[in-house]
N, C-alpha and C. Protein backbone atom coordinates (compact mmCIF):
# COMPACT_ATOMS: atom_id res chain seq x y z
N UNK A 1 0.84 -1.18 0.00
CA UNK A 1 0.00 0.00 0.00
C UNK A 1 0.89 1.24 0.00
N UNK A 2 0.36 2.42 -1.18
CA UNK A 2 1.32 3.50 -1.03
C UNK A 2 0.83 4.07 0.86
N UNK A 3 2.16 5.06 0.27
CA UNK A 3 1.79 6.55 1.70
C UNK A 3 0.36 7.15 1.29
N UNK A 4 0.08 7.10 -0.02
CA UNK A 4 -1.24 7.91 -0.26
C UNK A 4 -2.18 7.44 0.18
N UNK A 5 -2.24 6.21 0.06
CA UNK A 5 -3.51 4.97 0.86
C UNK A 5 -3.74 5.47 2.36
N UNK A 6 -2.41 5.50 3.17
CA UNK A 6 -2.79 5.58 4.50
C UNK A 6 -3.40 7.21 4.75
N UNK A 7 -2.85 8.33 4.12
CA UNK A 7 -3.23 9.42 3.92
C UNK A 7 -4.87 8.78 3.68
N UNK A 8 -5.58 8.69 3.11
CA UNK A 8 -6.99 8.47 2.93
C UNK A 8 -7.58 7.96 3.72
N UNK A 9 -6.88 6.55 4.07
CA UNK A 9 -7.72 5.34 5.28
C UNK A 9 -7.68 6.69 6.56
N UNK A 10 -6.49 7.56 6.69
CA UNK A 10 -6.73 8.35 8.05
C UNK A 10 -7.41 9.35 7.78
N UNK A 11 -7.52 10.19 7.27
CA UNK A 11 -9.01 11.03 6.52
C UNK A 11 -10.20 10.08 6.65
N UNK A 12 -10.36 9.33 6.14
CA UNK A 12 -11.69 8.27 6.09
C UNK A 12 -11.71 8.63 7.77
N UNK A 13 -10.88 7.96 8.42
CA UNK A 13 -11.49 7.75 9.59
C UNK A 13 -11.44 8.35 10.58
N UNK A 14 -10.67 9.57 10.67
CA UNK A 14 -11.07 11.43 11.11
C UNK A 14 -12.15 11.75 10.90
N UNK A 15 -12.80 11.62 9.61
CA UNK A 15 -13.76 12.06 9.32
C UNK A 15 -15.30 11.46 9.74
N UNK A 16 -14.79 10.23 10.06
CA UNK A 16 -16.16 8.86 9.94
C UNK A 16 -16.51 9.68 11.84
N UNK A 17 -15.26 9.66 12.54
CA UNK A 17 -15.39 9.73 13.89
C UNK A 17 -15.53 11.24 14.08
N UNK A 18 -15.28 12.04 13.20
CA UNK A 18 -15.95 13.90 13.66
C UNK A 18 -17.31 13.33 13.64
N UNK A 19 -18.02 12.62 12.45
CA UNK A 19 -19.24 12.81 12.11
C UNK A 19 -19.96 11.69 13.44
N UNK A 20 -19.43 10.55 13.99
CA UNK A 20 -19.94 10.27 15.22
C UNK A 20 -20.11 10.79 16.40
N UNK A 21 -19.01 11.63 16.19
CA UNK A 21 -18.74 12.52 17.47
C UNK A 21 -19.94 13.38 18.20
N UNK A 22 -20.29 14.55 16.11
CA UNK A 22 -21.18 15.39 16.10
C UNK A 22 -22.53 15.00 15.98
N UNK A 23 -22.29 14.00 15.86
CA UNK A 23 -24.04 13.50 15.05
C UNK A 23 -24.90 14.86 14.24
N UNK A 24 -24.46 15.43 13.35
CA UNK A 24 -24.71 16.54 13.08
C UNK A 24 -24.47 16.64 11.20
N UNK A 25 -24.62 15.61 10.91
CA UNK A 25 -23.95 15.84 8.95
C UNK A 25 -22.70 16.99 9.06
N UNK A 26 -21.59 16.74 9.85
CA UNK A 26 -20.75 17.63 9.46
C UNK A 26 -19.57 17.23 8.03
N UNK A 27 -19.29 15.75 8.46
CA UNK A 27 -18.23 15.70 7.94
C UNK A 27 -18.75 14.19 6.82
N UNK A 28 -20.09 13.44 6.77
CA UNK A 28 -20.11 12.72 6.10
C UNK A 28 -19.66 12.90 4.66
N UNK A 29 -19.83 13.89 3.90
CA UNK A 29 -19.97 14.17 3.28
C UNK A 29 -17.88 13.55 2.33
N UNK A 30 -17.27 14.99 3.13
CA UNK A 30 -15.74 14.46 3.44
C UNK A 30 -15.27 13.41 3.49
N UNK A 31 -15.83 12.25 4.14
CA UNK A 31 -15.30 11.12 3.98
C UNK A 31 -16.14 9.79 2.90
N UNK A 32 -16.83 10.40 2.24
CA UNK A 32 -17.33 10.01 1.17
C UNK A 32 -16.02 10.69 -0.23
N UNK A 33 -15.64 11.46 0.17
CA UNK A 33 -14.76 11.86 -0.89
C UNK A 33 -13.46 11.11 -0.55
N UNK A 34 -13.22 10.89 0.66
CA UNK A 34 -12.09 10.24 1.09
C UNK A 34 -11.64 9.10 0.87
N UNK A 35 -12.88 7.82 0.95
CA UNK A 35 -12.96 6.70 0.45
C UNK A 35 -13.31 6.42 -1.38
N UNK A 36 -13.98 7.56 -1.60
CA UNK A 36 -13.14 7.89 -3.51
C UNK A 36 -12.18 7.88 -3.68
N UNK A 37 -11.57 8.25 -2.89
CA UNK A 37 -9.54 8.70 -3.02
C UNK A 37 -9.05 7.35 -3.07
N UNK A 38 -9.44 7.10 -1.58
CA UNK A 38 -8.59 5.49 -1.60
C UNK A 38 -8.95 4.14 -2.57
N UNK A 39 -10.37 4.32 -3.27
CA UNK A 39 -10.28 3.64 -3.71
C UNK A 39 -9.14 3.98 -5.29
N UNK A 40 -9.29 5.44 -5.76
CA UNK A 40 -8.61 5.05 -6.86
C UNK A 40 -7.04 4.52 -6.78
N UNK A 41 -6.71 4.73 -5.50
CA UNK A 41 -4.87 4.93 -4.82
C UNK A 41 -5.27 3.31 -4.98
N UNK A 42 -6.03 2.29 -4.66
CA UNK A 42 -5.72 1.12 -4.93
C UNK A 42 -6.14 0.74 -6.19
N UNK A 43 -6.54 1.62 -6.91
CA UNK A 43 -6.71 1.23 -8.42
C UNK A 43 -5.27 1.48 -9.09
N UNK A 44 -4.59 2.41 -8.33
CA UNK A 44 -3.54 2.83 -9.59
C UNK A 44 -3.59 4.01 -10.02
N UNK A 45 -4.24 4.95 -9.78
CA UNK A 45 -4.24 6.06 -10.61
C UNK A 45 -3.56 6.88 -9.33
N UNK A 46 -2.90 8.01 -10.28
CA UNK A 46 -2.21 9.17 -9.64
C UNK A 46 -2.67 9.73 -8.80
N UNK A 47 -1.76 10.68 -8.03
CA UNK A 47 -2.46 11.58 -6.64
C UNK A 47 -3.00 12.80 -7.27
N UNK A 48 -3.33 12.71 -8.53
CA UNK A 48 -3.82 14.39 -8.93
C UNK A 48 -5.49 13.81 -9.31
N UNK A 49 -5.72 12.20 -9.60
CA UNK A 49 -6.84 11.63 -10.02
C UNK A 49 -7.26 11.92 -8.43
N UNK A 50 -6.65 10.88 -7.35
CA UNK A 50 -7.15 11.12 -6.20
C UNK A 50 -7.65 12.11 -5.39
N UNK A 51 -7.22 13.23 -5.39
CA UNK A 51 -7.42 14.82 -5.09
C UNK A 51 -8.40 15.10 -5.94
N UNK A 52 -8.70 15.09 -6.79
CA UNK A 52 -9.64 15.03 -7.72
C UNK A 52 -11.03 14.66 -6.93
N UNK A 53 -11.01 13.12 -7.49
CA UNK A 53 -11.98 12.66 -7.06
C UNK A 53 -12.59 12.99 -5.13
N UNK A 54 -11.68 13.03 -4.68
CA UNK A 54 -12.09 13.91 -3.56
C UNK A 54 -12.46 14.67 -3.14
N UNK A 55 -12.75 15.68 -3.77
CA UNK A 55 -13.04 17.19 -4.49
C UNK A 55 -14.53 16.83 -4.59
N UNK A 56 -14.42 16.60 -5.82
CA UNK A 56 -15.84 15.79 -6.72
C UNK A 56 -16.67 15.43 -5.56
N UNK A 57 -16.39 14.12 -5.39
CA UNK A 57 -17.14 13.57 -4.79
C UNK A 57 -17.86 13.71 -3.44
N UNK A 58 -17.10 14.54 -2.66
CA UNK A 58 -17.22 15.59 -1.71
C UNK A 58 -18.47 16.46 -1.97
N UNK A 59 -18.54 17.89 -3.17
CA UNK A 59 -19.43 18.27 -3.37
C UNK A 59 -20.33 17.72 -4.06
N UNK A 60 -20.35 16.77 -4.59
CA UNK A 60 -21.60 16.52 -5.35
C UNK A 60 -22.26 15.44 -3.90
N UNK A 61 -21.64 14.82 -3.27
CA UNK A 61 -22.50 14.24 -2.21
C UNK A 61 -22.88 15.43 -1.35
N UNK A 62 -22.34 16.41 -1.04
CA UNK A 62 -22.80 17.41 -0.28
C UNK A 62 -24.55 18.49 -1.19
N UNK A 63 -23.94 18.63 -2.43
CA UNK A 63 -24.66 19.19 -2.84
C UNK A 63 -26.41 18.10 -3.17
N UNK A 64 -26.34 17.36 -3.32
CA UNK A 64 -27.19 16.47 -3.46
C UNK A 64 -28.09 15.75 -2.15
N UNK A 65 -27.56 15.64 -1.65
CA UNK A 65 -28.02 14.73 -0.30
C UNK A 65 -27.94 15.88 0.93
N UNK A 66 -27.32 17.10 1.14
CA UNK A 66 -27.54 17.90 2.07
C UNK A 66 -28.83 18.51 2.21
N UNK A 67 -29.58 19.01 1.00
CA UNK A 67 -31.05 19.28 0.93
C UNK A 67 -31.91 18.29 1.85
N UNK A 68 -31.52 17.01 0.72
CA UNK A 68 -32.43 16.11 1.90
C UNK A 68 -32.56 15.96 3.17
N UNK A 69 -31.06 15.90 3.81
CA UNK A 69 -30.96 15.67 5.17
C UNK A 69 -31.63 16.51 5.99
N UNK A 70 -31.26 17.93 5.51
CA UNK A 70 -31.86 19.33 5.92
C UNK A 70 -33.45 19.21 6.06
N UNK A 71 -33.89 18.71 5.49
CA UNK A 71 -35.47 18.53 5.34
C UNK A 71 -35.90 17.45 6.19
N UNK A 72 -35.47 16.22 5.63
CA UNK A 72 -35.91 14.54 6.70
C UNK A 72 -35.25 14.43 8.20
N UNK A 73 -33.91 14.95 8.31
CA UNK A 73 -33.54 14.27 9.17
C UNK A 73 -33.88 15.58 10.37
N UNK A 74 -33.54 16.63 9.83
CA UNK A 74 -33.67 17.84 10.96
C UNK A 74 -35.26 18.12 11.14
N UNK A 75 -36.11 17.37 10.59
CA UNK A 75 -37.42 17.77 10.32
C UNK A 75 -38.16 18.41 11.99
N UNK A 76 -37.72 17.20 12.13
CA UNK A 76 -38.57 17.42 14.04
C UNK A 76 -37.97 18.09 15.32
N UNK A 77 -37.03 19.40 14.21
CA UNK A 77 -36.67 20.09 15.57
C UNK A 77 -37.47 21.00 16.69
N UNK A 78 -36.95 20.77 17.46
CA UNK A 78 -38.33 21.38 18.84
C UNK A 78 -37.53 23.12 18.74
N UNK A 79 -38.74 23.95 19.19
CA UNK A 79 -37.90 25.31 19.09
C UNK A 79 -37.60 24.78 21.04
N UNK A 80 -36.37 25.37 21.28
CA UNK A 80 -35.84 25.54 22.89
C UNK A 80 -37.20 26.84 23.38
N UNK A 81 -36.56 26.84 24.76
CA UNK A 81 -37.59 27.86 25.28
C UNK A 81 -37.28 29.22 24.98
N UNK A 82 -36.27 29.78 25.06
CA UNK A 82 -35.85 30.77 24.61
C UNK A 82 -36.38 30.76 23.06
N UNK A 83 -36.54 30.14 22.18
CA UNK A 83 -36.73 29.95 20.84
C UNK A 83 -37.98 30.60 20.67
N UNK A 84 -39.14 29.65 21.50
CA UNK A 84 -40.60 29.78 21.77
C UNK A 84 -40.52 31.38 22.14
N UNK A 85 -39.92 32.35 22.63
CA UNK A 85 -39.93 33.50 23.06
C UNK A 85 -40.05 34.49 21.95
N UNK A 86 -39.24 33.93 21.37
CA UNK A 86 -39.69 35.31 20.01
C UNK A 86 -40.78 35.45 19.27
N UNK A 87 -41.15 36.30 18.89
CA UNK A 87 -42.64 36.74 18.62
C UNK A 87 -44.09 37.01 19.81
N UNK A 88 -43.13 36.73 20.97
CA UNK A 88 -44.87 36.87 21.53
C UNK A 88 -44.89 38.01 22.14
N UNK A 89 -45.87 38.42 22.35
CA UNK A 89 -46.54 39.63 23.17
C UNK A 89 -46.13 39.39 24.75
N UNK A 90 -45.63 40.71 25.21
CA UNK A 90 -45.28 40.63 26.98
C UNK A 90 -45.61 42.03 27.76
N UNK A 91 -45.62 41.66 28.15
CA UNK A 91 -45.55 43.12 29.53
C UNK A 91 -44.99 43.85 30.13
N UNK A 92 -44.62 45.37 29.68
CA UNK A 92 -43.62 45.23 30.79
C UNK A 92 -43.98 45.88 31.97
N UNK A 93 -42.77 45.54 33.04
CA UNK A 93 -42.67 45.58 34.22
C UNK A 93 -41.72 46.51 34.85
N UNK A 94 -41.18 46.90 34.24
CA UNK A 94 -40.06 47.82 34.87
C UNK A 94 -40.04 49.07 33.39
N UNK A 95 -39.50 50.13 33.43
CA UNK A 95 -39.45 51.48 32.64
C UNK A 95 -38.02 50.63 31.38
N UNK A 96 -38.34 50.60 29.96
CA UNK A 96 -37.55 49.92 29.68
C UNK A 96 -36.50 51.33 29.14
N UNK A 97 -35.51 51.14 29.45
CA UNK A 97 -34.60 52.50 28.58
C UNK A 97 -32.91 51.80 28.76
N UNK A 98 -32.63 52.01 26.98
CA UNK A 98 -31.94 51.48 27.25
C UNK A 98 -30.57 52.16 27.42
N UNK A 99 -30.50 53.80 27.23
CA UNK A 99 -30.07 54.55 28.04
C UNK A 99 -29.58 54.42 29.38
N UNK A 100 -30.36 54.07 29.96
CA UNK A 100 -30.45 53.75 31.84
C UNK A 100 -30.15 52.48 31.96
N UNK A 101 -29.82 51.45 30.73
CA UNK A 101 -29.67 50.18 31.38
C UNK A 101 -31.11 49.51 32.11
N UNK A 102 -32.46 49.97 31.96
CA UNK A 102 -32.98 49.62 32.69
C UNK A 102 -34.49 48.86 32.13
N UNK A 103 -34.94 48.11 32.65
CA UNK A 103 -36.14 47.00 31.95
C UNK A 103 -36.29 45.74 32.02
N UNK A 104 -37.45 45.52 32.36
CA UNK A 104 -38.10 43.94 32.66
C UNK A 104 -39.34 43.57 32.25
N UNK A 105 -39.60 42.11 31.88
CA UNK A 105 -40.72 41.97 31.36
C UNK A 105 -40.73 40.82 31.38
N UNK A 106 -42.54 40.53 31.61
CA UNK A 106 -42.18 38.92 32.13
C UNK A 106 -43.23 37.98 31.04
N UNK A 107 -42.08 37.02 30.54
CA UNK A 107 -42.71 36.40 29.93
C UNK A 107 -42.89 34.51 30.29
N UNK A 108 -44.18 33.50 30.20
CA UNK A 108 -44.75 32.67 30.83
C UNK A 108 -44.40 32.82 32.54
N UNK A 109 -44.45 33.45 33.42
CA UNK A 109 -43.96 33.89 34.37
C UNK A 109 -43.06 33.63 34.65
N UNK A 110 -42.32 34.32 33.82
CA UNK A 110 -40.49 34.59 34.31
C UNK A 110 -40.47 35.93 34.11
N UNK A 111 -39.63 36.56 34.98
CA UNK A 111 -38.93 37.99 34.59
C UNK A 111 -37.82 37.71 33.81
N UNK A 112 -37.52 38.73 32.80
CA UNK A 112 -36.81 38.43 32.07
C UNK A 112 -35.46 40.22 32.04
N UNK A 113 -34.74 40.64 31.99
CA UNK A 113 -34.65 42.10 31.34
C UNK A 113 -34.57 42.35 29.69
N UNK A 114 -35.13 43.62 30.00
CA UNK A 114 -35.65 43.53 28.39
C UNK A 114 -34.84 45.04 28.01
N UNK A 115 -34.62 44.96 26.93
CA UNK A 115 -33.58 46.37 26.38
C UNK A 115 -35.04 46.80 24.91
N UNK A 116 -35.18 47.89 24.47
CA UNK A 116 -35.85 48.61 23.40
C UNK A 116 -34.68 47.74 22.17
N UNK A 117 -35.32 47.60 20.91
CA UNK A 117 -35.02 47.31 19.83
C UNK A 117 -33.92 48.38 19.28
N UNK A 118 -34.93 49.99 19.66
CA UNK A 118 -33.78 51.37 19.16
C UNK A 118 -33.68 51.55 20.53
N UNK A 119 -32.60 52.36 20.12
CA UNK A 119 -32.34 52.93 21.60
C UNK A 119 -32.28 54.04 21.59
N UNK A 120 -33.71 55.06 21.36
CA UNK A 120 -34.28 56.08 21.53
C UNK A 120 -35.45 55.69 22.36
N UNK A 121 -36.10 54.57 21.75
CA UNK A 121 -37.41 54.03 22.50
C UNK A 121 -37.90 53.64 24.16
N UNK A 122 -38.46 54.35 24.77
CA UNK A 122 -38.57 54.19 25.79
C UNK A 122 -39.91 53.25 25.99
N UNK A 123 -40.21 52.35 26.81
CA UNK A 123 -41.31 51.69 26.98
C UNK A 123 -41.49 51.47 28.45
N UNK A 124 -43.06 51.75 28.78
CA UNK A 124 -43.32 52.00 30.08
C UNK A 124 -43.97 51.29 30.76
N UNK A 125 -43.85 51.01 32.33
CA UNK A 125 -44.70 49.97 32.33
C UNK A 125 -46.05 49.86 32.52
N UNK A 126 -46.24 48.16 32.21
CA UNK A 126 -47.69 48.34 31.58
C UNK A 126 -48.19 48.35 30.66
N UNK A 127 -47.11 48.81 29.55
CA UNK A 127 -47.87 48.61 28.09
C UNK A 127 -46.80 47.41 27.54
N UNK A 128 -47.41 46.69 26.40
CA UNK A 128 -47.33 45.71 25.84
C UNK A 128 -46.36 46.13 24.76
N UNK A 129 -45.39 44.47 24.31
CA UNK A 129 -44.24 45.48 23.51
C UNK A 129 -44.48 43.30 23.21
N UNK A 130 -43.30 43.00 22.24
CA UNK A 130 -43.41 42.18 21.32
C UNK A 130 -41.78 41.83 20.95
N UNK A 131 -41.65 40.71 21.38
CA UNK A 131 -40.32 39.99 21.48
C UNK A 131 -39.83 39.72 19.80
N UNK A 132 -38.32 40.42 19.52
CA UNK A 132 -37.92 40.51 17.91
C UNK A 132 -36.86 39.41 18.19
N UNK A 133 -35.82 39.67 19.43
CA UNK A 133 -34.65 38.76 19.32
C UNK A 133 -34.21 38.87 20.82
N UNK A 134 -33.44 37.95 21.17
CA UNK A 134 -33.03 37.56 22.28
C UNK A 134 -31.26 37.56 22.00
N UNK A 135 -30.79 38.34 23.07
CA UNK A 135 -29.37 39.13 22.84
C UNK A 135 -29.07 38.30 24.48
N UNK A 136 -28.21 37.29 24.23
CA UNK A 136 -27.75 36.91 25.76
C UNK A 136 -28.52 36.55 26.57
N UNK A 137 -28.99 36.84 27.42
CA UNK A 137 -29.92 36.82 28.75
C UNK A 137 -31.11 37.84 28.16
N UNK A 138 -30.94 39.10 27.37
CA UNK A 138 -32.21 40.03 27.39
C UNK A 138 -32.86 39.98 25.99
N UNK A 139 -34.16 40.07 26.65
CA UNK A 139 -35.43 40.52 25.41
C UNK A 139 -35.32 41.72 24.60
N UNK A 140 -35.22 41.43 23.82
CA UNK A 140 -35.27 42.89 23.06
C UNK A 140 -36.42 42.52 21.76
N UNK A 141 -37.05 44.19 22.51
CA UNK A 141 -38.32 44.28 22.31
C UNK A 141 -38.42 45.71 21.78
N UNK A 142 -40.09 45.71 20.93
CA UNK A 142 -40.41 46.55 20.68
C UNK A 142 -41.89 47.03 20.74
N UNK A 143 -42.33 48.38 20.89
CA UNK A 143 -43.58 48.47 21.70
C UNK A 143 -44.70 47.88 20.18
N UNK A 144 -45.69 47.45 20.94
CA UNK A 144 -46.95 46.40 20.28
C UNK A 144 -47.51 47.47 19.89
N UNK A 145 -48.21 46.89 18.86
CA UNK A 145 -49.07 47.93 18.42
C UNK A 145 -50.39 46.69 17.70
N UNK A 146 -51.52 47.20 18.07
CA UNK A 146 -52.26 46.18 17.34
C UNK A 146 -52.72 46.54 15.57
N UNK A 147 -52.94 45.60 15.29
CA UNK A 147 -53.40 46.20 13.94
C UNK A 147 -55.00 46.15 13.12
């Protein structure tokens, strides 16, 4: 067996064990190109065929079969709780400014601190404001408006 063989068999199996590691489609893809390689290194063909086909075979399994995975396998992701937070309507509880550093708002009964979206916007409490994104620990929000 050349040096190029073992170059591949250890790629192959870097790669086989990221992708066990992650359980995540990171690296299948990679070692589908890898075991292209090795097979042509035991066919005989040059290290520029092998690199090649590693290449190749790499993106076209990525490009082909990543859609799918993306769709079937990730299908049934749960949003986290923090996830569930964006978009809903809350309350606030404390003067939100984010000037002053200051604001709270509680959402499924949790307090949360909440910062204005701009930071000109002041929101007071008591009136209703509407979760855009979650920055660290705080809500950032902007005042509700119905329509």
């Amino acid at each position: 067996m050349e040096k190029e063989a073992f170059v591949w068999l250890g790629l192959l199996i870097v790669f086989l064990v990221i992708e066990i590691i992650t359980v995540g489609l990171t690296s299948v893809w990679l070692a589908g190109g890898a075991l292209a390689a090795l097979l042509l290194n035991i066919a005989g063909l040059n290290l520029i065929w092998q690199v090649g086909a590693f290449f190749a075979v790499s993106f076209l399994l990525l490009f082909f079969t990543r859609p799918f995975a993306v769709k079937y396998i990730n299908a049934h992701h749960e949003k986290t709780n923090y996830e569930g937070v964006i978009g809903k309507i809350v309350r606030i509880t404390e003067t939100v400014d984010n000037l002053a550093q200051t604001g709270t708002a509680v959402v499924n009964g949790l307090e949360w601190t909440a910062r204005a979206e701009k930071d000109g916007e002041v929101l007071e409490p008591g009136t209703l404001a509407k979760v855009v994104s979650i920055s660290g620990v705080k809500l950032i929000v902007k005042k509700y408006e119905e329509d």
